[in-house]
Protein backbone atom coordinates (compact mmCIF):
# COMPACT_ATOMS: atom_id res chain seq x y z
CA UNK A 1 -131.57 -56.42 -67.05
CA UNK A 2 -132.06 -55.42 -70.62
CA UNK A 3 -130.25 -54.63 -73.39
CA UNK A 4 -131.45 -51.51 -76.57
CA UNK A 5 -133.19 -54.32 -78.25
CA UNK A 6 -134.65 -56.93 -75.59
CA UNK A 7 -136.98 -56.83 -73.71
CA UNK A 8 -137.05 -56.85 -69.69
CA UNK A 9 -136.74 -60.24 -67.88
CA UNK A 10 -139.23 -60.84 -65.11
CA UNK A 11 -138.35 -62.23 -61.57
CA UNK A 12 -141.20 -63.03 -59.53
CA UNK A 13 -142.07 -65.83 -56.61
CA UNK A 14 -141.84 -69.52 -58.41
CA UNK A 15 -144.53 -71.16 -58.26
CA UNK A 16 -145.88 -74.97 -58.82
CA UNK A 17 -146.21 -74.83 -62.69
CA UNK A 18 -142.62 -73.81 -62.60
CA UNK A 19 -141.62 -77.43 -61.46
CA UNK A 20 -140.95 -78.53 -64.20
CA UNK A 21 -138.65 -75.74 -65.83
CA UNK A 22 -136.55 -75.42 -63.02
CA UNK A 23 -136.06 -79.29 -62.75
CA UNK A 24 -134.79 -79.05 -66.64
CA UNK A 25 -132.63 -75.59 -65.85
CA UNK A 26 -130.83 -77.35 -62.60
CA UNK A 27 -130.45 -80.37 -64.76
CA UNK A 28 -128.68 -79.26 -67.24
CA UNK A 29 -126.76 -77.73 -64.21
CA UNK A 30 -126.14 -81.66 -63.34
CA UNK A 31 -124.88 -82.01 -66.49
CA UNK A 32 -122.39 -79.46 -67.33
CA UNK A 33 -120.43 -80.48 -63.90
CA UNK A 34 -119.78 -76.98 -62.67
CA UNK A 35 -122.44 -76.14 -60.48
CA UNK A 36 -123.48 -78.91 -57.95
CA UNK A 37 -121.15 -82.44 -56.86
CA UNK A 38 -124.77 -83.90 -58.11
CA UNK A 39 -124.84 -86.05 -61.09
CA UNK A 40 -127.83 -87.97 -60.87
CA UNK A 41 -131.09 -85.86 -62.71
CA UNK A 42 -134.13 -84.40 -60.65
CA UNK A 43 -137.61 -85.27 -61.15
CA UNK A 44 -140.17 -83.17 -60.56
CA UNK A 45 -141.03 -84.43 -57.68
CA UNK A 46 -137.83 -83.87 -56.64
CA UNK A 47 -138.32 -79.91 -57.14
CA UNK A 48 -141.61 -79.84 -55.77
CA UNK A 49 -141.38 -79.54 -51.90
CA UNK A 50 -139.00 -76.92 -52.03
CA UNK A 51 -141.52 -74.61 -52.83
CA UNK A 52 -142.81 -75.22 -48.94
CA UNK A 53 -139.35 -75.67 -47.22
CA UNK A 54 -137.77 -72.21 -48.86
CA UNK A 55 -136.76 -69.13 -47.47
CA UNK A 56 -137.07 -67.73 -51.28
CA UNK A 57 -137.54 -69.10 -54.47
CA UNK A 58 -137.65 -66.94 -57.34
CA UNK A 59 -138.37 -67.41 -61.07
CA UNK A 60 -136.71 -65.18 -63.67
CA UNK A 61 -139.04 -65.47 -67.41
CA UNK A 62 -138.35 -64.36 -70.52
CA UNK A 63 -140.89 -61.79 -72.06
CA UNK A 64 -142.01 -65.06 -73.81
CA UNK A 65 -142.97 -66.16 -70.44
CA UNK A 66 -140.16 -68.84 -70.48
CA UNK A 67 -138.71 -69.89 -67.14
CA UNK A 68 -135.03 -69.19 -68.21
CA UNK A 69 -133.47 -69.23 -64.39
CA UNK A 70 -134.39 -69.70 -60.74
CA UNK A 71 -132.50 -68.70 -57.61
CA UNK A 72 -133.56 -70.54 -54.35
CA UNK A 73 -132.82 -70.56 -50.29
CA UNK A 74 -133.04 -73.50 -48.45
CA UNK A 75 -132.66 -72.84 -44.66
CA UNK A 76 -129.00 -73.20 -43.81
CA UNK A 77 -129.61 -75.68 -40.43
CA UNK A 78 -132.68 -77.08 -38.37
CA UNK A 79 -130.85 -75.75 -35.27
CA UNK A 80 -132.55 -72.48 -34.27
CA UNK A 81 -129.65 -70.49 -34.02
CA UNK A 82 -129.06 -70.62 -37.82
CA UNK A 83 -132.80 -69.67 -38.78
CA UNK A 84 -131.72 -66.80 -40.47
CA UNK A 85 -129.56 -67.96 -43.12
CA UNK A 86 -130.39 -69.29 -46.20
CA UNK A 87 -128.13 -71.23 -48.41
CA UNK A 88 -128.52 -70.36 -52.11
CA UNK A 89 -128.41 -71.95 -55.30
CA UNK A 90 -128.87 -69.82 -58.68
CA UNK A 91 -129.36 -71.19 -62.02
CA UNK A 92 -129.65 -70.25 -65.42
CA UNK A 93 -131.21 -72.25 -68.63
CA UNK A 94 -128.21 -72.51 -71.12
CA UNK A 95 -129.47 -71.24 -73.53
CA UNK A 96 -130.01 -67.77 -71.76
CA UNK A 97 -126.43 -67.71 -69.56
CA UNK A 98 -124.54 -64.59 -69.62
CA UNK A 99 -127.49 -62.32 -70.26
CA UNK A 100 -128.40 -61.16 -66.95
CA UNK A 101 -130.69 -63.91 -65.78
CA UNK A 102 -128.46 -64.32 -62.89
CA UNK A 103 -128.36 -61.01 -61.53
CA UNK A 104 -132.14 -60.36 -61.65
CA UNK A 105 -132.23 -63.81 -60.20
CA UNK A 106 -130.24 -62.49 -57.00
CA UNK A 107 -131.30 -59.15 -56.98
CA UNK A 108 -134.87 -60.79 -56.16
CA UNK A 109 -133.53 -63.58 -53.88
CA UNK A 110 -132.00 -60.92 -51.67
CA UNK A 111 -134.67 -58.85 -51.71
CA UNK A 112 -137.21 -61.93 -50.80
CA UNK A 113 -134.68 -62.85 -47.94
CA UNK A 114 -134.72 -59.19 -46.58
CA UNK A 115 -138.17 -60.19 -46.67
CA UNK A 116 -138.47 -62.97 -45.16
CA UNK A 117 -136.29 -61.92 -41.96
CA UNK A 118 -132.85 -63.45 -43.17
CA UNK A 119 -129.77 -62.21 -42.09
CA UNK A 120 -127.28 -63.83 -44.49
CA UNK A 121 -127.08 -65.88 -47.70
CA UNK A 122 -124.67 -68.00 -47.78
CA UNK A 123 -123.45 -70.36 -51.14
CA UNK A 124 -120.44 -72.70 -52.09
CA UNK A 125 -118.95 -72.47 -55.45
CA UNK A 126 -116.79 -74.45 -57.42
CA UNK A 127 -113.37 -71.91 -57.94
CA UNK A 128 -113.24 -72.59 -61.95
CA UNK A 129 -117.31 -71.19 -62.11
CA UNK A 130 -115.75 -67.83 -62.67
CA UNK A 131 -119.25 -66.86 -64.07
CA UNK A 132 -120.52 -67.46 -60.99
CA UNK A 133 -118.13 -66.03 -59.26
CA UNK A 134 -118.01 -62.90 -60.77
CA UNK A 135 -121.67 -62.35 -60.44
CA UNK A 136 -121.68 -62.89 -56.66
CA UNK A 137 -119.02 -60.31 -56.39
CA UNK A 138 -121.15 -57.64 -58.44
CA UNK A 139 -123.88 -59.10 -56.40
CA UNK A 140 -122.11 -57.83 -52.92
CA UNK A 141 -121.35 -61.38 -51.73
CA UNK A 142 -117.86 -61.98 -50.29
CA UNK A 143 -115.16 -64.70 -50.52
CA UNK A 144 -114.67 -65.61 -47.47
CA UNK A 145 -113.09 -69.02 -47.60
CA UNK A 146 -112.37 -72.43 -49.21
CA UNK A 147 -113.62 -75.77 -48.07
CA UNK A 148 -110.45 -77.69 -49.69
CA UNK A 149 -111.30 -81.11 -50.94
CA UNK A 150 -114.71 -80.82 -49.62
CA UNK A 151 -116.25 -83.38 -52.10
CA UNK A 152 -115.80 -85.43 -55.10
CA UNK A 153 -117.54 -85.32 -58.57
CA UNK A 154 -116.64 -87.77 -61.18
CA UNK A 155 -113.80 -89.25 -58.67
CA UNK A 156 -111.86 -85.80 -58.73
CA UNK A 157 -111.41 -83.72 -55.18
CA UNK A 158 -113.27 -80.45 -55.54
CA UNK A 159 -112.63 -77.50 -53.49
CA UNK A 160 -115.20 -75.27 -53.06
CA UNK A 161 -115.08 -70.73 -52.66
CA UNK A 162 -117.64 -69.98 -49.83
CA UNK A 163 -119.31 -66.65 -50.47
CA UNK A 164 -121.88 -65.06 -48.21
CA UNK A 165 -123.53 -61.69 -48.01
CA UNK A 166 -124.62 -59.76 -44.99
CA UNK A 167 -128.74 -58.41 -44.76
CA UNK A 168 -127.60 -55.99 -42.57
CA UNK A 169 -131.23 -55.09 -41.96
CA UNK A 170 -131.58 -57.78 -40.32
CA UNK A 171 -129.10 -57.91 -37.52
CA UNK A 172 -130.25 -56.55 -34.36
């Protein structure tokens, strides 16, 4: 997504080197408190066997090159009748939120899950991220739920909206 005077961002597969950038974007995730019922920070180690266990993993640069955002999809369950859904997680360097990172994000982590054989992507999402609410619904995820008081952060019950969306191509 662009606007008249930026350039294109790039999503592509993450790789290794990315480590390190997507530990800092999903830890200042950690931080802000709207994203995840973590709090403690990720190391890099942390990050790094993801990159084997994924159904997806995408990296969104900057035409600087910059790793500005990441979406990823973990398998949903070991048990074989869940292998095709992934449960995603997108995030977006704050210093590049609410310029499209997110949607080219998706747009690739859907594409890599059509991919990959997936038949639904599945998230939870804290009801006051409205951000990332909204972009799930431009995204052609639905609402189809709330886990009520399905965790705490900081001491204070969270609900959380469950969204998922379909890969239709994918259902036999």
């Amino acid at each position: 997504m662009t606007t008249s005077s930026e350039a294109p961002l790039k999503a592509r597969p993450a790789r290794p080197d990315d480590a390190a950038a997507i530990t800092e974007i999903y830890n200042q995730g950690i931080e802000d408190r709207i994203a995840t019922f973590e709090t403690e920070p990720r190391s890099v180690a942390d990050i790094e066997p993801w990159f084997e266990s994924a159904h997806g993993f995408i990296s969104v640069e900057a035409p600087s090159g910059e790793v500005v955002g990441y979406a990823v999809a973990h398998p949903y369950s070991d048990r074989c009748c869940y292998r095709g859904i992934g449960e995603f997680s997108v995030y977006v360097r704050r210093s590049h939120r609410g310029r499209g990172v997110g949607q080219v994000a998706m747009a690739a982590l859907i594409e890599a899950a059509r991919a990959d054989g997936l038949w639904k992507l599945m998230s939870r999402i804290f009801p006051e991220n409205r951000a990332s609410l909204g972009l799930m619904a431009r995204m052609g995820f639905e609402e189809i739920g709330v886990h009520r008081n399905h965790g705490k952060l900081d001491g204070v019950w969270k609900d959380c909206v469950i969204v998922e969306r379909l890969i239709v191509e994918n259902i036999d």
